[in-house]
N, C-alpha and C. Protein backbone atom coordinates (compact mmCIF):
# COMPACT_ATOMS: atom_id res chain seq x y z
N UNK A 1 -8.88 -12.41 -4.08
CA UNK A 1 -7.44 -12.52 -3.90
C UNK A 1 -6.96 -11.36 -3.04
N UNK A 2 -5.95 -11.67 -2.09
CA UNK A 2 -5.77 -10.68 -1.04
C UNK A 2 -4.26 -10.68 -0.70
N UNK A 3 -3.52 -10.11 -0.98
CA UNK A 3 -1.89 -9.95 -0.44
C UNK A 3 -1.75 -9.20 0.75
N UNK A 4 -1.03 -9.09 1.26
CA UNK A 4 -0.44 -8.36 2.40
C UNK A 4 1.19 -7.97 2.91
N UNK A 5 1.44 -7.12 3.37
CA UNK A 5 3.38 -7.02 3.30
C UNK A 5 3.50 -6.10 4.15
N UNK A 6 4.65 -5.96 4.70
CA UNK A 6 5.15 -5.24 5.98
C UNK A 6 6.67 -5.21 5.73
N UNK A 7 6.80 -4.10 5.78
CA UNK A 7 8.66 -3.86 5.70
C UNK A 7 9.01 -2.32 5.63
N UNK A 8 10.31 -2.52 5.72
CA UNK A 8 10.95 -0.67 5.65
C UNK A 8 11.29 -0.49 4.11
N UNK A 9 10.72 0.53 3.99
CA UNK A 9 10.88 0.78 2.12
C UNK A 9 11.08 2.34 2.31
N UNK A 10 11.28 2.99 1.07
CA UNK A 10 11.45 4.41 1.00
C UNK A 10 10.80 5.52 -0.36
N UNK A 11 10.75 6.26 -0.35
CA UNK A 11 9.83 7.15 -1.59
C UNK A 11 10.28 6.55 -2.79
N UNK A 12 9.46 5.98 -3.72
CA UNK A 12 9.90 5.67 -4.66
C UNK A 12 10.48 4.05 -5.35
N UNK A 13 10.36 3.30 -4.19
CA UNK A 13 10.58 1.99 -4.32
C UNK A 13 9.69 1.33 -4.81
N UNK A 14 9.76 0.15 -5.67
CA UNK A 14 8.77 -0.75 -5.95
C UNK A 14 8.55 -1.74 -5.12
N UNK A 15 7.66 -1.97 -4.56
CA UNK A 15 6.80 -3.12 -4.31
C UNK A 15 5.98 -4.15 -4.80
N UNK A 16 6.66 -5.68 -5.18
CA UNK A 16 6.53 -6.32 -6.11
C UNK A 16 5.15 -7.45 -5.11
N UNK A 17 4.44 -7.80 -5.96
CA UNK A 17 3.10 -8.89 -5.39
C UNK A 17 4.05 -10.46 -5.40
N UNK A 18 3.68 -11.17 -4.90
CA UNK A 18 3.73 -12.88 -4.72
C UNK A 18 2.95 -13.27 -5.32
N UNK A 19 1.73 -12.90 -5.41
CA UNK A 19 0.64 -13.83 -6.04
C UNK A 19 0.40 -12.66 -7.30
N UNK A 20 0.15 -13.59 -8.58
CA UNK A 20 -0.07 -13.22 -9.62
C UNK A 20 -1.57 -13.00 -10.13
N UNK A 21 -1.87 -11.30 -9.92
CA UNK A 21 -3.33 -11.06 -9.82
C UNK A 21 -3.55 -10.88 -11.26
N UNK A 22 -4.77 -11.58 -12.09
CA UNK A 22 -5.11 -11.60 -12.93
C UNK A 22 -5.31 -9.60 -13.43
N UNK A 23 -5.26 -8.65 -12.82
CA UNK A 23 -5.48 -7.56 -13.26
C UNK A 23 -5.02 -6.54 -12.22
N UNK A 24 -5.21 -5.24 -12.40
CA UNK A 24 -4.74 -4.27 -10.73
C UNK A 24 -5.40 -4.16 -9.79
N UNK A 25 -5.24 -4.31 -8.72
CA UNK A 25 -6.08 -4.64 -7.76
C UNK A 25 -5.89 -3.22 -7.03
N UNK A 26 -6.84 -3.64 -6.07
CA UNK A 26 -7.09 -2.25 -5.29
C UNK A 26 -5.83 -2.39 -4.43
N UNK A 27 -5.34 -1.00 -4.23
CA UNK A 27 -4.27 -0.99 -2.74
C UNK A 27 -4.07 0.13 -2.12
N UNK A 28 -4.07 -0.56 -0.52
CA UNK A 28 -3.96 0.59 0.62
C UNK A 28 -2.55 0.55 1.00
N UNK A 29 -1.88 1.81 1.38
CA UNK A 29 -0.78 1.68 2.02
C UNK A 29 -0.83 2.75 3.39
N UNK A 30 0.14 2.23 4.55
CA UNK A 30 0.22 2.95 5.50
C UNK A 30 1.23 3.51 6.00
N UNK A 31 2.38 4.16 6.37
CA UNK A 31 3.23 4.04 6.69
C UNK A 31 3.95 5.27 8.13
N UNK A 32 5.18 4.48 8.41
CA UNK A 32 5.46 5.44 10.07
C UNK A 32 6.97 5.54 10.40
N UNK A 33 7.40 6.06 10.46
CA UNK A 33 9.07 6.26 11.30
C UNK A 33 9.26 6.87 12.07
N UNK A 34 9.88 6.44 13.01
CA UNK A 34 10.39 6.01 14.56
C UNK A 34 9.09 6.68 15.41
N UNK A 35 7.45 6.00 14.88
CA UNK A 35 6.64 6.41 15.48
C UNK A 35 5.46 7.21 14.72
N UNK A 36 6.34 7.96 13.75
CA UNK A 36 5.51 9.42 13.37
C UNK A 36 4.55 8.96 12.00
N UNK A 37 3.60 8.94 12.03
CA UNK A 37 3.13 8.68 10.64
C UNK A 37 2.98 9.48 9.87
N UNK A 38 3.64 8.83 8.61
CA UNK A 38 3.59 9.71 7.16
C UNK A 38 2.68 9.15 6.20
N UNK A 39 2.91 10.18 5.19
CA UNK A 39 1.60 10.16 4.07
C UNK A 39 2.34 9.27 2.94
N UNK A 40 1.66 8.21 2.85
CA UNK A 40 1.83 7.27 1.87
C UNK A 40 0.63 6.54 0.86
N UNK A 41 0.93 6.39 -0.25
CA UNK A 41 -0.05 6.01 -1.59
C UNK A 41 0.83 4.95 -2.43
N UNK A 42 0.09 4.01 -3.12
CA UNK A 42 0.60 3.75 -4.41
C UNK A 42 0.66 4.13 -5.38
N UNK A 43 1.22 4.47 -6.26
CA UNK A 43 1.37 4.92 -7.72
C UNK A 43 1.55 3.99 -8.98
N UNK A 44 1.07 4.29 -9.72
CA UNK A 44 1.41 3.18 -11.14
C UNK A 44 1.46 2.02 -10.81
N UNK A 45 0.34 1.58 -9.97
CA UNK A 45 0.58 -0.19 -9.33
C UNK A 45 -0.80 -0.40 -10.95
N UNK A 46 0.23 -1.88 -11.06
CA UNK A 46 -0.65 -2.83 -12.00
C UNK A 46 -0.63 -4.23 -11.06
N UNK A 47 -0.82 -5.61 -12.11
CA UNK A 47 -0.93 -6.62 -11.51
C UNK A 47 0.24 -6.85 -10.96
N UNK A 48 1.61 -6.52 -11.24
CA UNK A 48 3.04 -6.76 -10.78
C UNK A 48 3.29 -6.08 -9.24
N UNK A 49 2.86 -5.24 -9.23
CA UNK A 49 3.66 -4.09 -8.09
C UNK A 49 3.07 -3.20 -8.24
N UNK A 50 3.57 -2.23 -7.19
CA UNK A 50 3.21 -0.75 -7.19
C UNK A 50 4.28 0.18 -6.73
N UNK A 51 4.71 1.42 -7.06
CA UNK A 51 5.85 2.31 -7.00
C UNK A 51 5.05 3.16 -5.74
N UNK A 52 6.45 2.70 -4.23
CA UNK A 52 5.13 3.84 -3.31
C UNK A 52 6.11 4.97 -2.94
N UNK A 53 4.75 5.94 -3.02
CA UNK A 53 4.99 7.68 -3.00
C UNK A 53 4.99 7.48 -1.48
N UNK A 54 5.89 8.18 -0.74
CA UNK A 54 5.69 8.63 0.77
C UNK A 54 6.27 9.71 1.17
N UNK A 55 5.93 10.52 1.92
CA UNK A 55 6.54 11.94 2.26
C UNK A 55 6.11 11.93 3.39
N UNK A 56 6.32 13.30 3.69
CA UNK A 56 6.61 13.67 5.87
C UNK A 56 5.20 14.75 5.81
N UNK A 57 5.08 15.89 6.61
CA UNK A 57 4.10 16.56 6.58
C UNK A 57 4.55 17.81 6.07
N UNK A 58 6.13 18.16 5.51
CA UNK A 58 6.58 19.47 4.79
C UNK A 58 6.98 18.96 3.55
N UNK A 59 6.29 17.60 2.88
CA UNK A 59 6.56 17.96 1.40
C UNK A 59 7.90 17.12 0.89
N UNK A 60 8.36 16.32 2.03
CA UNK A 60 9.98 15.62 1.56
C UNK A 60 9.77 14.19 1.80
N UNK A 61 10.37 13.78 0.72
CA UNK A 61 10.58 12.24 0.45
C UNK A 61 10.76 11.50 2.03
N UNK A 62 10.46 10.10 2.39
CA UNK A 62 10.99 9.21 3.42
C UNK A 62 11.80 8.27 2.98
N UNK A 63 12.23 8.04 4.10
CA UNK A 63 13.45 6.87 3.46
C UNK A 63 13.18 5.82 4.99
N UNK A 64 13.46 4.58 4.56
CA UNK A 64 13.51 3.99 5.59
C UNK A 64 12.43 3.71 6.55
N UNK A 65 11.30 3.70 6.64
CA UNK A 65 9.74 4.00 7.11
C UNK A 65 9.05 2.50 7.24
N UNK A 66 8.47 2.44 8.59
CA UNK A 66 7.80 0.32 8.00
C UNK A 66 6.61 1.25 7.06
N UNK A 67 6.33 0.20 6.31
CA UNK A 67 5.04 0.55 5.67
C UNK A 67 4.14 -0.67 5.87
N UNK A 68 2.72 -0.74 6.00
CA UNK A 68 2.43 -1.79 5.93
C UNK A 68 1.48 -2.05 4.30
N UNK A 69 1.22 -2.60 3.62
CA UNK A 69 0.21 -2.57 2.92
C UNK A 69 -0.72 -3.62 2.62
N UNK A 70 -2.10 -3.38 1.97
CA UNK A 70 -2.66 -4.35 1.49
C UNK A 70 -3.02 -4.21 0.08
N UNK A 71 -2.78 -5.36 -0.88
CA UNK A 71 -3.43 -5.61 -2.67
C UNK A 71 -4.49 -6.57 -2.32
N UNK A 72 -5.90 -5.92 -3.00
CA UNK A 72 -6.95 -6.72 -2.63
C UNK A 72 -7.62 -6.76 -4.50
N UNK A 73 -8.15 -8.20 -5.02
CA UNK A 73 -8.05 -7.90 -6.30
C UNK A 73 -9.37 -8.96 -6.30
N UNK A 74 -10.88 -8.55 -6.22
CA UNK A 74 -11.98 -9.53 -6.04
C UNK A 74 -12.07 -10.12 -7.06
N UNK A 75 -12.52 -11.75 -6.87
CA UNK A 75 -12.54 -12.37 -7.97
C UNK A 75 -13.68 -11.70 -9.14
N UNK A 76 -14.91 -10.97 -8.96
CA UNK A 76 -15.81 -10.65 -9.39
C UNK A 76 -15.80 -9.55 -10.18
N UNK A 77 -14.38 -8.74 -9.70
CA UNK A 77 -14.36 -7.21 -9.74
C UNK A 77 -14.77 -7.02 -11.13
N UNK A 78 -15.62 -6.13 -11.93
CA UNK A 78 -15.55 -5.81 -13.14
C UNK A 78 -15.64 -4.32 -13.12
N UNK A 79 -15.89 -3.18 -11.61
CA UNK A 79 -16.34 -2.12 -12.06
C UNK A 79 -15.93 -1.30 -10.76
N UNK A 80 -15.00 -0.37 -11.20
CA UNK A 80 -14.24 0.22 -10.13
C UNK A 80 -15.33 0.90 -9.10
N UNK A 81 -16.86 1.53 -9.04
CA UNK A 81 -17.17 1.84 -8.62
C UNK A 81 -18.26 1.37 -7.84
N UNK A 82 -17.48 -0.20 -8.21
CA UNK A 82 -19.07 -1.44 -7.30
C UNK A 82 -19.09 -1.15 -5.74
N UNK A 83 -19.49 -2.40 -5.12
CA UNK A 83 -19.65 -2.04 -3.69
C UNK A 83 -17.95 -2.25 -3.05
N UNK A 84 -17.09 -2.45 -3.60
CA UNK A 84 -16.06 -3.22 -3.07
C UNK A 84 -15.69 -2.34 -1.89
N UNK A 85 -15.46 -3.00 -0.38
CA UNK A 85 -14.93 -1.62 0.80
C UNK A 85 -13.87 -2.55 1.32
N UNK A 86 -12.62 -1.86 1.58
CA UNK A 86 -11.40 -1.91 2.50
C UNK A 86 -11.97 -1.61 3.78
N UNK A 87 -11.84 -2.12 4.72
CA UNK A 87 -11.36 -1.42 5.94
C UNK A 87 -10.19 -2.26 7.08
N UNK A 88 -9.42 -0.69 7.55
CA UNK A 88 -8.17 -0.85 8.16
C UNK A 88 -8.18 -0.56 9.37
N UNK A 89 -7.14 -0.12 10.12
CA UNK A 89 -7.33 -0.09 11.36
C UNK A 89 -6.11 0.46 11.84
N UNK A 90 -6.15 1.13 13.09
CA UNK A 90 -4.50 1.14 13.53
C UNK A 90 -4.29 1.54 15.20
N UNK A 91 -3.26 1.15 15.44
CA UNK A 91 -3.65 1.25 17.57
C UNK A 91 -2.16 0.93 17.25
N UNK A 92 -1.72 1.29 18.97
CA UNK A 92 -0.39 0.65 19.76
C UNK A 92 -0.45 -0.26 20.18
N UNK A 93 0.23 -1.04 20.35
CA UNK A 93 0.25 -2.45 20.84
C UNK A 93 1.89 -2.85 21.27
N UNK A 94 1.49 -3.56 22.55
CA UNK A 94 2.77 -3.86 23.24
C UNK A 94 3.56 -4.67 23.15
């Protein structure tokens, strides 16, 4: 099972899933404003959502930022430290 989402959110917002993952799934987040990329994570994500943390490079909340993310939740998963791998990517594009 694999979600995906793109939007402007800010420190501390929840981000709610569409598809109803039988348990918490793994999640990446990315995020950037007007260009600059900032440091972003999920926090306290279960099967519902996840609350995302984002800040600048001195330590202060963002507001307003696209973020992109992915919830990836394998049908198989039983063991956080199996083979399971993300990979992401990122470039400019015109």
């Amino acid at each position: 099972m694999i979600e995906t989402g793109c939007g402007q959110y800010g420190h501390d917002d929840w981000i709610s899933y569409d598809l109803n993952f039988p348990g918490r799934p793994n999640v990446v987040t990315s995020a950037q404003y007007l260009g600059e990329p900032k440091i972003s994570c999920p926090a306290n994500h279960d099967a519902n959502g996840f609350y995302l943390k984002m800040i600048d490079y001195n330590g202060d909340p963002v507001s307003n930022a696209w973020v992109i993310w992915i919830a990836i939740y394998p049908d198989e998963y039983d063991d956080p430290n199996s083979d399971l791998m993300i990979e992401t990517g990122c470039g400019q594009y015109g």
